[in-house]
N, C-alpha and C. Protein backbone atom coordinates (compact mmCIF):
# COMPACT_ATOMS: atom_id res chain seq x y z
N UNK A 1 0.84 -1.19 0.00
CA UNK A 1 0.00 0.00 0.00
C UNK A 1 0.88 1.24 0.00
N UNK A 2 0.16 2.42 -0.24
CA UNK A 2 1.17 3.79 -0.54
C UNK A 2 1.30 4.08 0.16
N UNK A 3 2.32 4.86 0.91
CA UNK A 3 2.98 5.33 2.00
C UNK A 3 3.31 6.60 2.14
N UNK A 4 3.18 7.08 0.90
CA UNK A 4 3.03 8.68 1.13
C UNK A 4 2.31 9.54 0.27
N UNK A 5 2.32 10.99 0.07
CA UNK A 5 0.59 11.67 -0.35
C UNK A 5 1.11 10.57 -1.99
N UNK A 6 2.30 11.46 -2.47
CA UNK A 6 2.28 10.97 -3.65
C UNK A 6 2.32 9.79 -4.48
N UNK A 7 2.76 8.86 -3.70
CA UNK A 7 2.39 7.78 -4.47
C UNK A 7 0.67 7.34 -3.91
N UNK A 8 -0.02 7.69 -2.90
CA UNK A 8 -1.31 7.42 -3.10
C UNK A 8 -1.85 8.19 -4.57
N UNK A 9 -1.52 9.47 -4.63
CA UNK A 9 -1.96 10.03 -6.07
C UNK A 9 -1.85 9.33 -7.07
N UNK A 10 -0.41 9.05 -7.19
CA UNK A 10 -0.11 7.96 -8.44
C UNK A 10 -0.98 7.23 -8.76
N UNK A 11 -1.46 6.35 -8.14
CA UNK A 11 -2.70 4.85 -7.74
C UNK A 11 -3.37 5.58 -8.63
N UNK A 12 -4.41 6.37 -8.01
CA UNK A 12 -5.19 7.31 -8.17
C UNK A 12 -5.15 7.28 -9.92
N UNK A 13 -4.02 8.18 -10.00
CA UNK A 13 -4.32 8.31 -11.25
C UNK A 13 -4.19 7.10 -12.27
N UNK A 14 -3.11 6.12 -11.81
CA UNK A 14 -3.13 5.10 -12.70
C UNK A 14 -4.58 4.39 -12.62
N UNK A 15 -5.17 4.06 -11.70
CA UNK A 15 -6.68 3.36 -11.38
C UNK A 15 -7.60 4.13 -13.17
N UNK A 16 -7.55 5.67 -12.79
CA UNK A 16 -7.99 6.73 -13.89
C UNK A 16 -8.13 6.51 -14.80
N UNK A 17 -6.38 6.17 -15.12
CA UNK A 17 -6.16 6.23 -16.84
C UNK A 17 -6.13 4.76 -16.86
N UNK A 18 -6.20 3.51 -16.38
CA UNK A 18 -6.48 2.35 -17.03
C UNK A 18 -8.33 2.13 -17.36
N UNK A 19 -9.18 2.92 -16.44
CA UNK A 19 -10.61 2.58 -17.05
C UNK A 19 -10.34 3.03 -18.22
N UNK A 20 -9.42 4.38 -18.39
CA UNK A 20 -10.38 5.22 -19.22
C UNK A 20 -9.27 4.09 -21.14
N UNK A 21 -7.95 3.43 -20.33
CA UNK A 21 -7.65 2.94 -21.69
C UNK A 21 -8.70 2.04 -22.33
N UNK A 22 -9.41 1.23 -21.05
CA UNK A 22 -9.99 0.23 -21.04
C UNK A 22 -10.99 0.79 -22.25
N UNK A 23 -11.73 1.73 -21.58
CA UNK A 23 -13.06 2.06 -22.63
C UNK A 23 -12.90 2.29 -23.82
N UNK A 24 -11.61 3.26 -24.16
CA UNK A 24 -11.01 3.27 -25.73
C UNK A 24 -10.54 1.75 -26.07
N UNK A 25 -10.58 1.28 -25.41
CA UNK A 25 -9.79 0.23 -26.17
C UNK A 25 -10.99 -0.84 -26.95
N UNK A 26 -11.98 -0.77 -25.78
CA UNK A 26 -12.89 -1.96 -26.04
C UNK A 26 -14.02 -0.95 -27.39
N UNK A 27 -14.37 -0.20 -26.62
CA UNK A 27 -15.00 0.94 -28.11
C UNK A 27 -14.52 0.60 -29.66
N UNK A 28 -12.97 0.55 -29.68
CA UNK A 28 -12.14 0.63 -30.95
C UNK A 28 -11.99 -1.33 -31.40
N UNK A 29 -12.28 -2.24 -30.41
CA UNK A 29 -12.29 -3.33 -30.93
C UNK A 29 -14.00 -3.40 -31.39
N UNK A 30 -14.67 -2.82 -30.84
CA UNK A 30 -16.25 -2.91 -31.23
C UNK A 30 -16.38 -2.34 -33.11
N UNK A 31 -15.76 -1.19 -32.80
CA UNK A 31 -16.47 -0.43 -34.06
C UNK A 31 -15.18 -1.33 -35.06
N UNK A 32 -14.56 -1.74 -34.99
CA UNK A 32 -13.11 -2.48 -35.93
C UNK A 32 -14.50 -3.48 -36.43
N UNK A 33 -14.61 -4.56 -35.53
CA UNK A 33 -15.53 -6.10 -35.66
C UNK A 33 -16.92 -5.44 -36.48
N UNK A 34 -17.07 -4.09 -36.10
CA UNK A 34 -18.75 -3.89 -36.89
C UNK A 34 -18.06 -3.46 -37.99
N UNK A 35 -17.00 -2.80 -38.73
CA UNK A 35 -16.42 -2.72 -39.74
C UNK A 35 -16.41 -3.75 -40.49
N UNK A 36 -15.71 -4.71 -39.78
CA UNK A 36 -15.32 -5.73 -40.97
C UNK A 36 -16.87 -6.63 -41.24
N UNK A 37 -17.45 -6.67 -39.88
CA UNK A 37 -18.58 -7.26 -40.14
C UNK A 37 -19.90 -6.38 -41.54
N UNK A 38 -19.71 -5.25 -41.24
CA UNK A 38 -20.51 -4.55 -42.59
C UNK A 38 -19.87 -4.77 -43.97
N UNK A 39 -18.30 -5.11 -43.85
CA UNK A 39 -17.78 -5.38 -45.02
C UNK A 39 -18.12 -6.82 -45.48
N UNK A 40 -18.33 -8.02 -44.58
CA UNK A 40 -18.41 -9.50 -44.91
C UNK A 40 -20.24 -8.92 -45.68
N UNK A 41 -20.82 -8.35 -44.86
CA UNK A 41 -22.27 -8.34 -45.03
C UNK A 41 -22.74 -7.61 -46.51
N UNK A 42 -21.55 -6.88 -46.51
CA UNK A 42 -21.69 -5.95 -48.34
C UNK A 42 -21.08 -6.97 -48.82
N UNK A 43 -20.13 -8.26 -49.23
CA UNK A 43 -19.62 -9.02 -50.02
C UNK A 43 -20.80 -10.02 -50.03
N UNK A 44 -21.67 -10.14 -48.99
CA UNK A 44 -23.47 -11.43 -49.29
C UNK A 44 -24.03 -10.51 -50.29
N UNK A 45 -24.07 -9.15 -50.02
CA UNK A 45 -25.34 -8.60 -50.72
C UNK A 45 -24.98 -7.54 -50.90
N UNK A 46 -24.46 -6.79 -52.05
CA UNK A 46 -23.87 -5.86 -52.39
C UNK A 46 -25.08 -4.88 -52.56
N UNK A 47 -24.91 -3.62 -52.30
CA UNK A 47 -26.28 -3.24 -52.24
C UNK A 47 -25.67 -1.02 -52.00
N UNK A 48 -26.36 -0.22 -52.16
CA UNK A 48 -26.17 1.15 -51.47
C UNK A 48 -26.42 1.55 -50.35
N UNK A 49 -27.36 0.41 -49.66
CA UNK A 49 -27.41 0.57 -47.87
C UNK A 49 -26.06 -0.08 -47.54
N UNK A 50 -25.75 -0.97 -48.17
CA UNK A 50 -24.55 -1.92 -47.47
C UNK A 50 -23.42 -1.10 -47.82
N UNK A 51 -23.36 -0.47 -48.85
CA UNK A 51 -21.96 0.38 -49.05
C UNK A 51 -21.83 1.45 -48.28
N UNK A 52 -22.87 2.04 -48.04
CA UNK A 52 -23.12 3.19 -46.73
C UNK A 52 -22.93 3.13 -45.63
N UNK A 53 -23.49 1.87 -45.34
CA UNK A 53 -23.24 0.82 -44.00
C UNK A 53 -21.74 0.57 -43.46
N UNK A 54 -20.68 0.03 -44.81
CA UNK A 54 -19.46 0.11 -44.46
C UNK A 54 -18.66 1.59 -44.35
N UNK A 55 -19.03 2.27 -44.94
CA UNK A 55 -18.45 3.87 -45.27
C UNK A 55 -18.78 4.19 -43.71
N UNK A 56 -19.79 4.04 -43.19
CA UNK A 56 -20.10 4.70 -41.83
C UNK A 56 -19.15 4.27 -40.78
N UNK A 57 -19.02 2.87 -40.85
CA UNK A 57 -18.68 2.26 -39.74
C UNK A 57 -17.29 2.33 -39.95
N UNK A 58 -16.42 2.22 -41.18
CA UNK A 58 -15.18 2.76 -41.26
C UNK A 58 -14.75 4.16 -40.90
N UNK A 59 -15.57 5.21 -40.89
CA UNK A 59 -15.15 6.32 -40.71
C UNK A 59 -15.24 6.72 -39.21
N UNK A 60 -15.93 5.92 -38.43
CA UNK A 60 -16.28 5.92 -37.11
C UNK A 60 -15.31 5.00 -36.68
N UNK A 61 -14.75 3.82 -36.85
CA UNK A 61 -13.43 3.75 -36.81
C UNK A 61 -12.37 4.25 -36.69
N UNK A 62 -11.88 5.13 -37.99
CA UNK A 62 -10.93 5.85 -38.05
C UNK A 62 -10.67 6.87 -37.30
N UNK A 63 -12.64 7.78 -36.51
CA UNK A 63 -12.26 8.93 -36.01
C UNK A 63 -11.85 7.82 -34.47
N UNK A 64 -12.38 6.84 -33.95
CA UNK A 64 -12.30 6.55 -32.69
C UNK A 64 -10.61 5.99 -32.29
N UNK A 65 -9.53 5.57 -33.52
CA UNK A 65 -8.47 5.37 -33.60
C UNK A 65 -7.58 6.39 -33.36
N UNK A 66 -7.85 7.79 -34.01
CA UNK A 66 -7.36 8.58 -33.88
C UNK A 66 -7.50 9.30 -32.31
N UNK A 67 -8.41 8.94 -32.33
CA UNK A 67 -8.93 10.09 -30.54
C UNK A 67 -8.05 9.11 -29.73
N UNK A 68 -7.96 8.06 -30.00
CA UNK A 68 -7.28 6.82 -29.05
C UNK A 68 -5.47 7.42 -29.36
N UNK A 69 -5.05 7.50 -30.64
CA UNK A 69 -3.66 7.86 -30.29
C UNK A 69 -3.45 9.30 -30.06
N UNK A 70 -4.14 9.80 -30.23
CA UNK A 70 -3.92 11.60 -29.80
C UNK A 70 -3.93 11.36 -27.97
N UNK A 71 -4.86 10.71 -27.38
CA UNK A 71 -4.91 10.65 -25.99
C UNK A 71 -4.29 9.88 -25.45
N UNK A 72 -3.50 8.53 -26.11
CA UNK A 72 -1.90 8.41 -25.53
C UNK A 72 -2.51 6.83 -25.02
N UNK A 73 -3.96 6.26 -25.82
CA UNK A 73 -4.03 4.90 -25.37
C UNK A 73 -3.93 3.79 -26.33
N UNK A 74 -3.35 4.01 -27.47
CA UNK A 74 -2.66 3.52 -28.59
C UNK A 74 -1.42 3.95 -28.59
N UNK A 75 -0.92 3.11 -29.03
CA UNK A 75 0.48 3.94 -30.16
C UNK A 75 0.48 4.19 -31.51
N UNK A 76 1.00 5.07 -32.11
CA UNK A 76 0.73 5.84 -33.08
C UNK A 76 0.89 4.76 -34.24
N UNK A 77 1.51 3.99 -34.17
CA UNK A 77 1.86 3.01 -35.02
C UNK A 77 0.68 1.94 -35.14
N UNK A 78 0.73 1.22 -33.72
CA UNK A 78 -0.47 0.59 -33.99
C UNK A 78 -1.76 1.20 -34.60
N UNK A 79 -2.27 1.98 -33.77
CA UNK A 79 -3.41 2.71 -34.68
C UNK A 79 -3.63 3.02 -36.16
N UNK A 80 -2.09 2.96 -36.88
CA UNK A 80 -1.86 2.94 -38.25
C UNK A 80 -1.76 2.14 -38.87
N UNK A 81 -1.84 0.68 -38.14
CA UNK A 81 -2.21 -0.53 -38.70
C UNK A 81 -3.02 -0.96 -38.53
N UNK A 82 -4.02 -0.62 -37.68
CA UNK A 82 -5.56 -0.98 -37.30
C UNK A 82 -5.84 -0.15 -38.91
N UNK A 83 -5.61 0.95 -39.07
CA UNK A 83 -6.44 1.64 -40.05
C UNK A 83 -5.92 0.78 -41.04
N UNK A 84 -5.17 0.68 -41.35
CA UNK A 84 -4.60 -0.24 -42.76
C UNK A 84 -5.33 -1.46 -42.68
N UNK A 85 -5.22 -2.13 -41.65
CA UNK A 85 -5.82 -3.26 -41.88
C UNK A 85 -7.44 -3.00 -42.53
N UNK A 86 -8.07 -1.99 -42.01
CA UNK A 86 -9.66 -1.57 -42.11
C UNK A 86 -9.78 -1.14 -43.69
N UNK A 87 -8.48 -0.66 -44.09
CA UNK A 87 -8.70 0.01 -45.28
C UNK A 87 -8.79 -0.85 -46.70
N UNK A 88 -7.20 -2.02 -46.15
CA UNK A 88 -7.51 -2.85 -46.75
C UNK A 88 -8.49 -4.37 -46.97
N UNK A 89 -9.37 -4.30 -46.21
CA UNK A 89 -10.46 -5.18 -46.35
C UNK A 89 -12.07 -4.22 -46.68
N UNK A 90 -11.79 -2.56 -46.83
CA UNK A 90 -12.89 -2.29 -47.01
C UNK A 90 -12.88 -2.19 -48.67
N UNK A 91 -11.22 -1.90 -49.20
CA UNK A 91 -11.22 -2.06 -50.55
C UNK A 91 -11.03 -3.12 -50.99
N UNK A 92 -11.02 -4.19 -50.54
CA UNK A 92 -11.08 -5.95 -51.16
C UNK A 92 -13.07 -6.27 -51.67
N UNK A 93 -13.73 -5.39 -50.49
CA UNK A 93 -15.11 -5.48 -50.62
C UNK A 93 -15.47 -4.22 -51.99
N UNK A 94 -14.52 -3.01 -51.93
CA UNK A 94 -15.57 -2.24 -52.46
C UNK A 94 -15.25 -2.53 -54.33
N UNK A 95 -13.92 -2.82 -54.05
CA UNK A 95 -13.20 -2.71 -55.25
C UNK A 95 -12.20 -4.15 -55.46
N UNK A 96 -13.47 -5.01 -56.10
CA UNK A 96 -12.76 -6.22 -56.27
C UNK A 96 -11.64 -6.71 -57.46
N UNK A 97 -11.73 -5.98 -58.08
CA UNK A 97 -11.17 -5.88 -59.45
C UNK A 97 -9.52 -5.28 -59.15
N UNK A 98 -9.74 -4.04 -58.54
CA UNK A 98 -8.44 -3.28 -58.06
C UNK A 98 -7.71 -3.70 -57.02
N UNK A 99 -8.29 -4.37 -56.28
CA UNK A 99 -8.09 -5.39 -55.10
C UNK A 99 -6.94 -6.48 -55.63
N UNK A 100 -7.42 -7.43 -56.67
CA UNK A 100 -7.15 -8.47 -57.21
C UNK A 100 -5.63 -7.98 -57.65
N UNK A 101 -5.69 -7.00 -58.95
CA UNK A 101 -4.51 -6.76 -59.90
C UNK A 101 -3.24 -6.51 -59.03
N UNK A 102 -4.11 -5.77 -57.51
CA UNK A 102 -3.15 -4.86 -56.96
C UNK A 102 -2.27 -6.04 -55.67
N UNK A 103 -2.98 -7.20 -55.44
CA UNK A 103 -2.74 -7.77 -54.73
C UNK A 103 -1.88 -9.05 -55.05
N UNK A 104 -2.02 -9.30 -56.41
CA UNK A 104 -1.38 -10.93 -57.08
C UNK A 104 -0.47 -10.12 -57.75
């Protein structure tokens, strides 16, 4: 246990900033899984709700990645491969053709 003011503060604040990584963190695995999941769901049934559907949920992604490494509960790097990864499976769905040439 802490033994003096400042390391009780410390606690304190570490207790703080692990909910608050916690909540970015689990937020940014949610909206990732509804990403890719709107992308599997536009490759069943290609459609202008479903392309909207992924456009939304990617961009709500991207802003919730970014708020995550600006506030120091990512690293800048990772967060730049979360987006890559998102980017490249939203263009395997949107753009199968460019996908293909660009990938073999």
């Amino acid at each position: 246990m802490a033994n003096n003011k400042s390391s009780k503060k410390r606690i304190e604040i570490a207790e703080r900033n692990r909910l608050r990584n916690r909540t970015y963190k689990s937020a940014l695995r949610t909206l990732m899984k509804r990403c890719l999941t709107a992308c599997s769901a536009y490759g069943q049934q290609p459609g202008e709700e479903a392309r909207a559907a992924v456009q939304s949920s990617m961009n709500a992604a991207f802003s919730k990645i970014d708020k995550a490494v600006k506030v120091g509960v990512v690293h800048r790097n990772t967060g730049a491969n979360q987006k890559s990864r998102l980017s490249v499976a939203v263009k395997q769905v949107l753009e199968p053709t460019a996908a293909a040439s660009t990938g073999a």
